[in-house]
PDB file of N, CA and C in Angstrom:
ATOM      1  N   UNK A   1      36.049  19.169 -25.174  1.00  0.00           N
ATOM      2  CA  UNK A   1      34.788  18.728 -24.606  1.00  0.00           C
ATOM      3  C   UNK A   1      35.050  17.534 -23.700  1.00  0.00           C
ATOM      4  N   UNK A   2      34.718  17.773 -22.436  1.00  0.00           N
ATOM      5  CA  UNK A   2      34.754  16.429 -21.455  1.00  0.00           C
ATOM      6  C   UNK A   2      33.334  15.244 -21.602  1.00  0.00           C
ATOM      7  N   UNK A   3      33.280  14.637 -21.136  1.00  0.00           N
ATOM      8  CA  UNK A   3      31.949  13.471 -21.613  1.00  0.00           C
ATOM      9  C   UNK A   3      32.395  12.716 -19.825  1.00  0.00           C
ATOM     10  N   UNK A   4      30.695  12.799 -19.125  1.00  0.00           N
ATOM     11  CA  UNK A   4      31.024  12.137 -17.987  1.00  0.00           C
ATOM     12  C   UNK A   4      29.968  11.109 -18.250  1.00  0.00           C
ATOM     13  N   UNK A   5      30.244  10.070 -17.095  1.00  0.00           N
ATOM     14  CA  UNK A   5      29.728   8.854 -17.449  1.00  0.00           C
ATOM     15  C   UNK A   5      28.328   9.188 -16.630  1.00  0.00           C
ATOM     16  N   UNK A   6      27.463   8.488 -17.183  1.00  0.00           N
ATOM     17  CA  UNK A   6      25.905   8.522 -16.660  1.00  0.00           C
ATOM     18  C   UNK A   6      25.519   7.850 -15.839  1.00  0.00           C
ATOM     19  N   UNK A   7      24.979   8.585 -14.639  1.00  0.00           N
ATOM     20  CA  UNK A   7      24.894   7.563 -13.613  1.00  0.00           C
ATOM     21  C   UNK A   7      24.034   6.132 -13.862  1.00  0.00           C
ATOM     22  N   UNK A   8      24.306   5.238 -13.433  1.00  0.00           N
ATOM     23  CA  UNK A   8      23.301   3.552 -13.772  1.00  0.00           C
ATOM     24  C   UNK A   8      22.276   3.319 -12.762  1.00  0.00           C
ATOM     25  N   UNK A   9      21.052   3.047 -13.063  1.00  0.00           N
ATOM     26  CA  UNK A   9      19.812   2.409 -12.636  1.00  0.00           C
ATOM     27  C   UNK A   9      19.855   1.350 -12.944  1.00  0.00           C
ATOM     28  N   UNK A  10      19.817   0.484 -12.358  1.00  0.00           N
ATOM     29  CA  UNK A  10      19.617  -1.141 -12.100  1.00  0.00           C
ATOM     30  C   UNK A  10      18.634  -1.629 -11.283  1.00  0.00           C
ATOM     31  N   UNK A  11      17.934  -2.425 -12.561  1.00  0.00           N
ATOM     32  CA  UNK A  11      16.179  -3.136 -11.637  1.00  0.00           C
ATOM     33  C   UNK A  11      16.690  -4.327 -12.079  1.00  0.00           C
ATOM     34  N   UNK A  12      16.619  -5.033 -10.496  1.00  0.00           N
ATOM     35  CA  UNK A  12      16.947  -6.345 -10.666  1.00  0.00           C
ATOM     36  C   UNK A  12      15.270  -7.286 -10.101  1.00  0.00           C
ATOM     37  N   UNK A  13      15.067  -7.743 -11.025  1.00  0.00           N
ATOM     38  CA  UNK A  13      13.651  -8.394 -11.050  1.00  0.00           C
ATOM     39  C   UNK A  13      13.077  -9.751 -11.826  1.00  0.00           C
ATOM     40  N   UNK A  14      12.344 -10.450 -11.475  1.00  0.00           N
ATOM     41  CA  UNK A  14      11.554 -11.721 -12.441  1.00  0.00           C
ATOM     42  C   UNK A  14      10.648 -11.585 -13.072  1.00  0.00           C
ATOM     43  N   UNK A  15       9.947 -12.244 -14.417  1.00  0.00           N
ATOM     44  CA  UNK A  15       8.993 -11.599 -14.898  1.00  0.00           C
ATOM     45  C   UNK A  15       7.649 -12.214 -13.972  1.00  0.00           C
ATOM     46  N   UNK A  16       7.659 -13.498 -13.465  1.00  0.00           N
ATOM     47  CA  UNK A  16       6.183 -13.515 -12.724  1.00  0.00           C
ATOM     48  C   UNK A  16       6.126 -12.626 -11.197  1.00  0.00           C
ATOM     49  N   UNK A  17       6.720 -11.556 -11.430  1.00  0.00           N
ATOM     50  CA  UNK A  17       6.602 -10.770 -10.191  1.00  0.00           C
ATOM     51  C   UNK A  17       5.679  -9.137 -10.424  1.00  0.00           C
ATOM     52  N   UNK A  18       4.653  -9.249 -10.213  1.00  0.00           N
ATOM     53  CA  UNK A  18       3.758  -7.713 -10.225  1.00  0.00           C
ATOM     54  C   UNK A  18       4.498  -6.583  -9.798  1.00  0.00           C
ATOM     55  N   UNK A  19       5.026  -6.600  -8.605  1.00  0.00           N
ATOM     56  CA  UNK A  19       6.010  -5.757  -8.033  1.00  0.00           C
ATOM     57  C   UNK A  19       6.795  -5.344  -9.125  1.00  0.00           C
ATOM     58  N   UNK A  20       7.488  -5.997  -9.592  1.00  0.00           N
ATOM     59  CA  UNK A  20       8.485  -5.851 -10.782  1.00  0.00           C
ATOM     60  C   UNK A  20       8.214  -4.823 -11.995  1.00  0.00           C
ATOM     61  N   UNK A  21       6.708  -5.606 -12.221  1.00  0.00           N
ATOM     62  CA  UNK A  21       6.420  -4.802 -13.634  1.00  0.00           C
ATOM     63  C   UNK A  21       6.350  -3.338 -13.167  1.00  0.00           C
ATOM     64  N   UNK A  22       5.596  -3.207 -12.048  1.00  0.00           N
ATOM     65  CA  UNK A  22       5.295  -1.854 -11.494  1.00  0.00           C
ATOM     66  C   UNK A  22       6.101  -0.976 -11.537  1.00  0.00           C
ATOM     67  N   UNK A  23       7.632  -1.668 -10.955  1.00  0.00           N
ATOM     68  CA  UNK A  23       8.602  -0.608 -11.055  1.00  0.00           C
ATOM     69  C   UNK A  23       9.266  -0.472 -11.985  1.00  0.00           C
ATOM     70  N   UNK A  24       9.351  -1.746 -12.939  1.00  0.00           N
ATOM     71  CA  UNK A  24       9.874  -1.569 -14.368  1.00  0.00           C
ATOM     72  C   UNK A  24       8.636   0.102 -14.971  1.00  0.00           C
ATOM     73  N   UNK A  25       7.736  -0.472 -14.798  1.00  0.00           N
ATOM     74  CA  UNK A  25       6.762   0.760 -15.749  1.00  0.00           C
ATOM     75  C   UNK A  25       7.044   2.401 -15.168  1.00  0.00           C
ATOM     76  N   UNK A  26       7.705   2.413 -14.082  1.00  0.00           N
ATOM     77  CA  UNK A  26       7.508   3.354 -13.213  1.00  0.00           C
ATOM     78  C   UNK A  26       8.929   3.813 -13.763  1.00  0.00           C
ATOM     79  N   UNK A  27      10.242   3.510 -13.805  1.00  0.00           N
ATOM     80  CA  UNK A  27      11.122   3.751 -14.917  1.00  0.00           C
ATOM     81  C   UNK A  27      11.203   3.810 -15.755  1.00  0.00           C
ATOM     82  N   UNK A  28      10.626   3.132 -16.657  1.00  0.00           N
ATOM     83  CA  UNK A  28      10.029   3.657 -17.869  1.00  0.00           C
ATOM     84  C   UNK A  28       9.797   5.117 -17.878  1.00  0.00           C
ATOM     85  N   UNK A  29       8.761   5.592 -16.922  1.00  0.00           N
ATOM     86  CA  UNK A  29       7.775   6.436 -17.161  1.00  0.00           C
ATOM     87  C   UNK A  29       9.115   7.502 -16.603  1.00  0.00           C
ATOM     88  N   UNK A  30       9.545   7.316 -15.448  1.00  0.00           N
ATOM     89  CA  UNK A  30      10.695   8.675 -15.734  1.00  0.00           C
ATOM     90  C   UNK A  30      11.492   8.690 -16.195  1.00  0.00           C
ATOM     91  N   UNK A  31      12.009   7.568 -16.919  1.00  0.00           N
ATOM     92  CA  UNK A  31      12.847   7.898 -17.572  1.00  0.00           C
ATOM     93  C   UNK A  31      12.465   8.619 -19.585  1.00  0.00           C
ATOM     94  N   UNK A  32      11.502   8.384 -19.811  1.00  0.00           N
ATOM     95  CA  UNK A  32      10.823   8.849 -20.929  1.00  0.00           C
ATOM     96  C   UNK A  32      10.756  10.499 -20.631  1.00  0.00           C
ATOM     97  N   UNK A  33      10.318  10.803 -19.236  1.00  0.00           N
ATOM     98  CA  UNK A  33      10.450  12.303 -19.140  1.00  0.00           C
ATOM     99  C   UNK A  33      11.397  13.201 -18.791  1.00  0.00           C
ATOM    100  N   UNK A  34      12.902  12.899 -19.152  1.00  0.00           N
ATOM    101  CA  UNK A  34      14.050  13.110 -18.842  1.00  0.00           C
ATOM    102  C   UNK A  34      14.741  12.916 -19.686  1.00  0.00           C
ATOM    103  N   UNK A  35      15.767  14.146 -20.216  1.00  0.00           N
ATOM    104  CA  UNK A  35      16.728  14.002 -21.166  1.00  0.00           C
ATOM    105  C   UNK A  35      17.635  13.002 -21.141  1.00  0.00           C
ATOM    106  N   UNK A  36      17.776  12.464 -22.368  1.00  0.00           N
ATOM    107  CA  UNK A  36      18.205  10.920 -22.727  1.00  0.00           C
ATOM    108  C   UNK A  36      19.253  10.883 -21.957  1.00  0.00           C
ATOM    109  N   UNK A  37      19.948  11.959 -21.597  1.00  0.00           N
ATOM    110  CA  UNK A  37      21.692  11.772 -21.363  1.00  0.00           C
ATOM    111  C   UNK A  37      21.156  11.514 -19.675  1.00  0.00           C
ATOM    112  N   UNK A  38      20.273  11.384 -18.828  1.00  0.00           N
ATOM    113  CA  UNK A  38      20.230  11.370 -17.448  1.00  0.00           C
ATOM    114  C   UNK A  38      21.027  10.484 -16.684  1.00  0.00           C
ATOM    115  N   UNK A  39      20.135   9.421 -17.037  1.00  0.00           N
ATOM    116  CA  UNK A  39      21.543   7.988 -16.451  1.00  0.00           C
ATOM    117  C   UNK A  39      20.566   6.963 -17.538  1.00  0.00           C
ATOM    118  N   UNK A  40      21.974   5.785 -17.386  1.00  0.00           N
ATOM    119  CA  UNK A  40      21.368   4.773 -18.211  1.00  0.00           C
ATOM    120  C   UNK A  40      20.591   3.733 -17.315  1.00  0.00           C
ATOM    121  N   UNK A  41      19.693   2.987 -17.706  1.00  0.00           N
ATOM    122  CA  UNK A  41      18.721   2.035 -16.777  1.00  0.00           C
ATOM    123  C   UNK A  41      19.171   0.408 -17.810  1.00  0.00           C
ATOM    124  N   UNK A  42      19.668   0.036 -17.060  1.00  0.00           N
ATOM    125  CA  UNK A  42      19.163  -1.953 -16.928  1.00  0.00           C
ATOM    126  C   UNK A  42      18.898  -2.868 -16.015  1.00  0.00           C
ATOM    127  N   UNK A  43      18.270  -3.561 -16.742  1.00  0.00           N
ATOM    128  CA  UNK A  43      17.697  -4.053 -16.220  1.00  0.00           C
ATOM    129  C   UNK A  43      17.897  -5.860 -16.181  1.00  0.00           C
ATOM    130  N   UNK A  44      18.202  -6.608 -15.219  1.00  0.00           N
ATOM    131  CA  UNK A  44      18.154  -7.718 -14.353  1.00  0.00           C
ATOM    132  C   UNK A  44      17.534  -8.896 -14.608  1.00  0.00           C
ATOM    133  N   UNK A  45      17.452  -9.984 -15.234  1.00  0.00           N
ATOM    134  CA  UNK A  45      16.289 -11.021 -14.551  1.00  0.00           C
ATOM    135  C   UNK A  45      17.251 -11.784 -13.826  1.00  0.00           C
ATOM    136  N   UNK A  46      17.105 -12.048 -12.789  1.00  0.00           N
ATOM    137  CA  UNK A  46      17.521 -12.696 -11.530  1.00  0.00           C
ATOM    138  C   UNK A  46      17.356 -14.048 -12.071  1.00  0.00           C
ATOM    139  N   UNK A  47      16.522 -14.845 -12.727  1.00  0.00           N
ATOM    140  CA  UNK A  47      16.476 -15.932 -13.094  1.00  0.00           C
ATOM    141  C   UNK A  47      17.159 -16.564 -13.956  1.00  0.00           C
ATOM    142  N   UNK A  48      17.543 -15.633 -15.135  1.00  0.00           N
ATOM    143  CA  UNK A  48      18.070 -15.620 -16.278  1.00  0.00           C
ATOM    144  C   UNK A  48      19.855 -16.177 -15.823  1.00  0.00           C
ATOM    145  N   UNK A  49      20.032 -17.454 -16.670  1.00  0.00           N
ATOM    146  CA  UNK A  49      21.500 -17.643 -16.787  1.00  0.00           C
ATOM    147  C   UNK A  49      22.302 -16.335 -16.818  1.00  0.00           C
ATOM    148  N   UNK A  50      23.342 -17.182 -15.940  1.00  0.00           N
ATOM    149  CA  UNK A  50      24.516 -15.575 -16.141  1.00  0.00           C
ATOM    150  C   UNK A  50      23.803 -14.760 -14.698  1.00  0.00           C
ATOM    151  N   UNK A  51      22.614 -14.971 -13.978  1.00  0.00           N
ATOM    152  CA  UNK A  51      22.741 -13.898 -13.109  1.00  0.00           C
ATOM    153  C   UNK A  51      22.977 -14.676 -11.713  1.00  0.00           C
ATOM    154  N   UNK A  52      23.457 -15.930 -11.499  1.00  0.00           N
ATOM    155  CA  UNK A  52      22.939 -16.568 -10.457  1.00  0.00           C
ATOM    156  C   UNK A  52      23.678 -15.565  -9.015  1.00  0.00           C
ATOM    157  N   UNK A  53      24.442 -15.127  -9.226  1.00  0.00           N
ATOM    158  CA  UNK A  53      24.911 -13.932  -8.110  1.00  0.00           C
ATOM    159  C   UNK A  53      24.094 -13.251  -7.550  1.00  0.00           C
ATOM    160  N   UNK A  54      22.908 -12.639  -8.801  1.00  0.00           N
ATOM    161  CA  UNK A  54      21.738 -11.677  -8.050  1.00  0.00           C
ATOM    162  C   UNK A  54      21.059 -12.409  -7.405  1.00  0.00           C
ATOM    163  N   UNK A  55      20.435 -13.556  -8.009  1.00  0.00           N
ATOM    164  CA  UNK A  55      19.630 -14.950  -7.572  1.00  0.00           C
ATOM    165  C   UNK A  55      20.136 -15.112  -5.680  1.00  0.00           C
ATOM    166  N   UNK A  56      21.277 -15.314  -6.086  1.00  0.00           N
ATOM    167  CA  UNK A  56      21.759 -15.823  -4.554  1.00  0.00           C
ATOM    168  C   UNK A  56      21.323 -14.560  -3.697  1.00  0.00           C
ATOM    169  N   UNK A  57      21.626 -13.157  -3.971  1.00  0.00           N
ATOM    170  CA  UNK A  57      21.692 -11.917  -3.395  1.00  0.00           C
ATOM    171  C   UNK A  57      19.940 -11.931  -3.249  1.00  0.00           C
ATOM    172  N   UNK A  58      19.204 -11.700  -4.364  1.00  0.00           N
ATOM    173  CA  UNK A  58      17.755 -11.541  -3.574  1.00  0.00           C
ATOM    174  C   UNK A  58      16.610 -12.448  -3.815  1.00  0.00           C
ATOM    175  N   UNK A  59      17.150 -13.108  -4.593  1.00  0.00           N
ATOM    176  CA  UNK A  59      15.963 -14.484  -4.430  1.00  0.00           C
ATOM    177  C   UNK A  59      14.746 -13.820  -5.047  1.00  0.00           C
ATOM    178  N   UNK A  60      13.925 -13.921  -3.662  1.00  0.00           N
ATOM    179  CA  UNK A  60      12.489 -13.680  -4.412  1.00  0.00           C
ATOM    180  C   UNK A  60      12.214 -12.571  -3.582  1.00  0.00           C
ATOM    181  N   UNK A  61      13.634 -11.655  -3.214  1.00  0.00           N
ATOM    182  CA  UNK A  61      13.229 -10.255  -2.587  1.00  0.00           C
ATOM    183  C   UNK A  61      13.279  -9.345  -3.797  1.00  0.00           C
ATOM    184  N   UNK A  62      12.417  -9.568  -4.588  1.00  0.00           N
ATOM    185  CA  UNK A  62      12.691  -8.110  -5.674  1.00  0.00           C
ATOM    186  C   UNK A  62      10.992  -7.276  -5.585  1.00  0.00           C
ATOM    187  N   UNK A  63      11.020  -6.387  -6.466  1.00  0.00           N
ATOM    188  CA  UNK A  63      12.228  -5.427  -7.437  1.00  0.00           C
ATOM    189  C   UNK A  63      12.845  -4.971  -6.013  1.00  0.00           C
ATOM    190  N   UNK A  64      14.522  -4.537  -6.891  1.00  0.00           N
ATOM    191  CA  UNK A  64      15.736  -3.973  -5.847  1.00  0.00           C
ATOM    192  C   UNK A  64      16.091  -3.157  -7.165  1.00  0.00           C
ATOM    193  N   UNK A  65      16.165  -1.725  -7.165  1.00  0.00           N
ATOM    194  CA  UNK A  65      17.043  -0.884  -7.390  1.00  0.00           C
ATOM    195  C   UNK A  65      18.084  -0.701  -7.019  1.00  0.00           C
ATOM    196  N   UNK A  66      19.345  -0.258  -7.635  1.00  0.00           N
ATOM    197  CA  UNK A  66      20.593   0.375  -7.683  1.00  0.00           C
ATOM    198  C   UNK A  66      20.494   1.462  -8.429  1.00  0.00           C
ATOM    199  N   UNK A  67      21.483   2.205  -7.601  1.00  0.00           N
ATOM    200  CA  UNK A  67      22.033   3.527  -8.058  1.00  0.00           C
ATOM    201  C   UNK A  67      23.549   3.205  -8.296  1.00  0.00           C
ATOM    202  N   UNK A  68      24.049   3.034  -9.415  1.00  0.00           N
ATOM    203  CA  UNK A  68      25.322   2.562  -8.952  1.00  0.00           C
ATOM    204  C   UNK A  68      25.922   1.668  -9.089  1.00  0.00           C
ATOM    205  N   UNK A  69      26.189   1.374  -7.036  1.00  0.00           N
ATOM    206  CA  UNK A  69      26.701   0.152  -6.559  1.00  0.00           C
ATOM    207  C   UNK A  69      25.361  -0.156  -5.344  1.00  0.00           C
ATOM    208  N   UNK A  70      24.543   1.037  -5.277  1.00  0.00           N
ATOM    209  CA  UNK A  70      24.123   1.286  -3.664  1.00  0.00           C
ATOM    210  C   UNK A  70      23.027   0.953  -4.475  1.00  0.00           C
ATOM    211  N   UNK A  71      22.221  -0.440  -3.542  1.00  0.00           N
ATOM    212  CA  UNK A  71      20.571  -0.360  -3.605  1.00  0.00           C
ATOM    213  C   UNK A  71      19.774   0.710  -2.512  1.00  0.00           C
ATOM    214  N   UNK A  72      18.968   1.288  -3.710  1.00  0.00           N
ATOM    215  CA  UNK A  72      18.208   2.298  -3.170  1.00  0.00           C
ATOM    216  C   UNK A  72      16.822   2.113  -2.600  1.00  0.00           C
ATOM    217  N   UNK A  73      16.046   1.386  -3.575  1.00  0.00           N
ATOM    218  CA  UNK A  73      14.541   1.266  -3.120  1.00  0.00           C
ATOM    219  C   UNK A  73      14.253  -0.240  -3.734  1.00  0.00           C
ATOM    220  N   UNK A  74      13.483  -0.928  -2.722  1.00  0.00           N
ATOM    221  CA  UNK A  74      13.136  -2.251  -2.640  1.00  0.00           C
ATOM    222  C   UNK A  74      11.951  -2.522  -2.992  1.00  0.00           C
ATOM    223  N   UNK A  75      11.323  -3.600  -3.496  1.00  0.00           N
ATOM    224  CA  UNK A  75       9.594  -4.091  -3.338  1.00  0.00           C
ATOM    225  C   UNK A  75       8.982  -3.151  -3.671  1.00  0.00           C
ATOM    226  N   UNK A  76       7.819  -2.098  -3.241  1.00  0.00           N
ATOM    227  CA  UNK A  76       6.561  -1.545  -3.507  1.00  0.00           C
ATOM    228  C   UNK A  76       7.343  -0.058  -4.113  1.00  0.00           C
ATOM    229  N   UNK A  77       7.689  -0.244  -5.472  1.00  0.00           N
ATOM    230  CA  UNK A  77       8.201   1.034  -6.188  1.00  0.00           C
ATOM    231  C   UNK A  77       7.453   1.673  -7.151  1.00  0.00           C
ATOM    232  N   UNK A  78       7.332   2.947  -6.897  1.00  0.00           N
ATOM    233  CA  UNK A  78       6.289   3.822  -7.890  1.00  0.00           C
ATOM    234  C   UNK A  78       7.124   5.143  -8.314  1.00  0.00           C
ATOM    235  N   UNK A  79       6.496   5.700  -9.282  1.00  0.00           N
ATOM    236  CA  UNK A  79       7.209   6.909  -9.968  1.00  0.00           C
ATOM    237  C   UNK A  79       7.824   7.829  -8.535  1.00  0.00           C
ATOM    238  N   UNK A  80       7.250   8.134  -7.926  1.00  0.00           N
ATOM    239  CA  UNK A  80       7.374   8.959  -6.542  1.00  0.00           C
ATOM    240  C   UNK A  80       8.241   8.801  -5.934  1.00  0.00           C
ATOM    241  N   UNK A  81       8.819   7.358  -5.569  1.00  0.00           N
ATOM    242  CA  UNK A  81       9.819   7.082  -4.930  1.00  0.00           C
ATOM    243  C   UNK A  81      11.245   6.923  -5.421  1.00  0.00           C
ATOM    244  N   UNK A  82      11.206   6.666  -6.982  1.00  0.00           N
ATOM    245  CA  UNK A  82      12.357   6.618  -8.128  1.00  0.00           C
ATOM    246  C   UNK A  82      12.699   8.531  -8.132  1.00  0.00           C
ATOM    247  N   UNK A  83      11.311   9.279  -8.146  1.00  0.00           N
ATOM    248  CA  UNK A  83      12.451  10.718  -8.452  1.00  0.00           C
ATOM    249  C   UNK A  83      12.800  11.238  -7.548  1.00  0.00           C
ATOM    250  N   UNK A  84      11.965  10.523  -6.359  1.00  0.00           N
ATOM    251  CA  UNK A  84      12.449  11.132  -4.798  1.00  0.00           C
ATOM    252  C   UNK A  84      14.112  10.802  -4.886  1.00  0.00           C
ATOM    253  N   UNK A  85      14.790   9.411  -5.060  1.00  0.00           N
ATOM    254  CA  UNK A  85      15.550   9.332  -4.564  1.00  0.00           C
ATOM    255  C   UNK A  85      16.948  10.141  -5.579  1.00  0.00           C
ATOM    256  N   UNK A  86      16.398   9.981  -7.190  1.00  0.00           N
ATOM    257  CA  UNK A  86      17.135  10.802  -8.103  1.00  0.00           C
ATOM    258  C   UNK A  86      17.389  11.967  -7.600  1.00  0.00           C
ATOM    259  N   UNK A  87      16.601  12.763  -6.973  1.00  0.00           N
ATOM    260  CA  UNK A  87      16.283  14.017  -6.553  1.00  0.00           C
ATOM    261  C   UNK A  87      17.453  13.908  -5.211  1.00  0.00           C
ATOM    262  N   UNK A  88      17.591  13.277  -4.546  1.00  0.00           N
ATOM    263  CA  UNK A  88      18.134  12.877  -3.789  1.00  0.00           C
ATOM    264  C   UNK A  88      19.710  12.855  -3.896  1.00  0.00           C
ATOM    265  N   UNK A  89      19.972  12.169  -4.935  1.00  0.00           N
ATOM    266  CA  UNK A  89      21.350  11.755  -5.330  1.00  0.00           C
ATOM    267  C   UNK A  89      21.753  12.654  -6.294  1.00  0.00           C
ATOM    268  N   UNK A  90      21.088  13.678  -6.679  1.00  0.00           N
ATOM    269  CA  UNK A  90      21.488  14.612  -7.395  1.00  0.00           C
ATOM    270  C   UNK A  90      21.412  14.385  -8.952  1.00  0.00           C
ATOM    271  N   UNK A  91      20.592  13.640  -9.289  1.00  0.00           N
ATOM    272  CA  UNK A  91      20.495  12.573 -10.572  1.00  0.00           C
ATOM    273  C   UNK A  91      19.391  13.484 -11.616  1.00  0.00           C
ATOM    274  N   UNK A  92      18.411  14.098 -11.003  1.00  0.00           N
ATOM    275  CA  UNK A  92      17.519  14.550 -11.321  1.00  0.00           C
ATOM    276  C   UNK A  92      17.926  15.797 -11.775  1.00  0.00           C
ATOM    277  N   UNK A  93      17.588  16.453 -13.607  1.00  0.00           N
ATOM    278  CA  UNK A  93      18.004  17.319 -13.932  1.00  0.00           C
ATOM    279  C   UNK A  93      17.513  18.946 -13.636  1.00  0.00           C
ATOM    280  N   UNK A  94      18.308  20.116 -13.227  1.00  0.00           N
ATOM    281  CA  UNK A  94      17.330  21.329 -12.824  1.00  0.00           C
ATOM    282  C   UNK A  94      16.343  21.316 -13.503  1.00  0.00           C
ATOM    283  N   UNK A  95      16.499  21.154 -14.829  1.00  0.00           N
ATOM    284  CA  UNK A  95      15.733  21.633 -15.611  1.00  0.00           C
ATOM    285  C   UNK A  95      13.967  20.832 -15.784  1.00  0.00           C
ATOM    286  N   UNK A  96      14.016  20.001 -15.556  1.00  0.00           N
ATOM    287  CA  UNK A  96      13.080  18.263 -15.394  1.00  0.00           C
ATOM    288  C   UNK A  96      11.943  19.035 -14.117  1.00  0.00           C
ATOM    289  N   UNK A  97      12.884  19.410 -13.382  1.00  0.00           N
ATOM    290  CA  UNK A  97      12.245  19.930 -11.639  1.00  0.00           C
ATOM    291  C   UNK A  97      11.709  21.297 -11.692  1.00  0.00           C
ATOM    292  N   UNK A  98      12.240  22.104 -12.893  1.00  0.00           N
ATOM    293  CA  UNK A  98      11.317  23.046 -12.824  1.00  0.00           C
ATOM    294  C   UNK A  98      10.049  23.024 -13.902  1.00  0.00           C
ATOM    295  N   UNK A  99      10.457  22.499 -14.650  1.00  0.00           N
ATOM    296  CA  UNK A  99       9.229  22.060 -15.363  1.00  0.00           C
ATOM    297  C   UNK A  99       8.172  21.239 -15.236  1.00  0.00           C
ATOM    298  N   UNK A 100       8.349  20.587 -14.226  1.00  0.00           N
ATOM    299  CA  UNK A 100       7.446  19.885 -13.114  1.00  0.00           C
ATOM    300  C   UNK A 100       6.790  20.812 -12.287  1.00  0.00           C
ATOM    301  N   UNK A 101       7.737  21.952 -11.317  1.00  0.00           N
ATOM    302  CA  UNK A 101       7.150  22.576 -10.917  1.00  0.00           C
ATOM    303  C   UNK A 101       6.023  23.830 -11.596  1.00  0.00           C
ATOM    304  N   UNK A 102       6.006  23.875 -12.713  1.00  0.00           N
ATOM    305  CA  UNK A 102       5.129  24.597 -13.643  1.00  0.00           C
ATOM    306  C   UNK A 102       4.015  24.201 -13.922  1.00  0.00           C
ATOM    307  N   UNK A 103       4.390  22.935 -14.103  1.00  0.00           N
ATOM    308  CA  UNK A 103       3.344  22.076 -14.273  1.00  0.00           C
ATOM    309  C   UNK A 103       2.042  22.271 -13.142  1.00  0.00           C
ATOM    310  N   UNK A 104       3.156  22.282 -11.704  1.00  0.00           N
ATOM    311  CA  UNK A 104       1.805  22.215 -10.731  1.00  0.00           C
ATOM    312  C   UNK A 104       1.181  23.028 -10.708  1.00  0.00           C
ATOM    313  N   UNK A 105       1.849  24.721 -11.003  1.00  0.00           N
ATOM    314  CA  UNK A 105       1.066  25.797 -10.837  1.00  0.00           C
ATOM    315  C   UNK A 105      -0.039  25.782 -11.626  1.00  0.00           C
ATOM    316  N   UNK A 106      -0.165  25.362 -12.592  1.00  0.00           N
ATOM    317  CA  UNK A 106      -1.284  25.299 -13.673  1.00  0.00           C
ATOM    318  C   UNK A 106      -2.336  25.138 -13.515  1.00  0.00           C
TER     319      UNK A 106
END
């Protein structure tokens, strides 16, 4: 049996930021509807000792996603734009996408 590594989601964010929570909740929310093994998600406080690297990198430009190494989607993030880009990167499971698509026919 081989075991590959799961791709990483990284929200790098502050807690007095609305933006933030939004896209924190918005990962949440796909990631709850996606088999556990999809990719793993952590998550950032830019403020928090130990991160002053991100700090320097975006200040008070957040939320910033990563895929990775590669930031994907910036500021105004919603469920839509997180599976767009999964969908995108190939992250998103067949199986997730057709059961979505069932969904719509309904």
């Amino acid at each position: 049996m081989t075991s590959r590594l799961l791709p990483r989601v990284t929200l790098f964010h502050h807690p007095a930021c609305q933006l933030c929570l939004n896209a924190s909740a918005a990962l949440t929310s796909i990631q709850s509807r996606l088999p556990a093994n999809t990719f793993t998600l952590e998550r950032i406080n830019i403020h928090e000792d130990g991160n002053e690297k991100w700090k320097e990198v975006y200040g008070w430009d957040v939320p910033v996603i990563h895929l990775g190494e590669e930031r994907v989607l910036m500021h105004r993030i919603g469920e839509g734009d997180v599976e767009r880009v999964l969908r995108e990167r190939g992250v998103w499971p067949a199986a997730a996408a057709e059961e979505k698509e069932k969904e719509k026919e309904k």
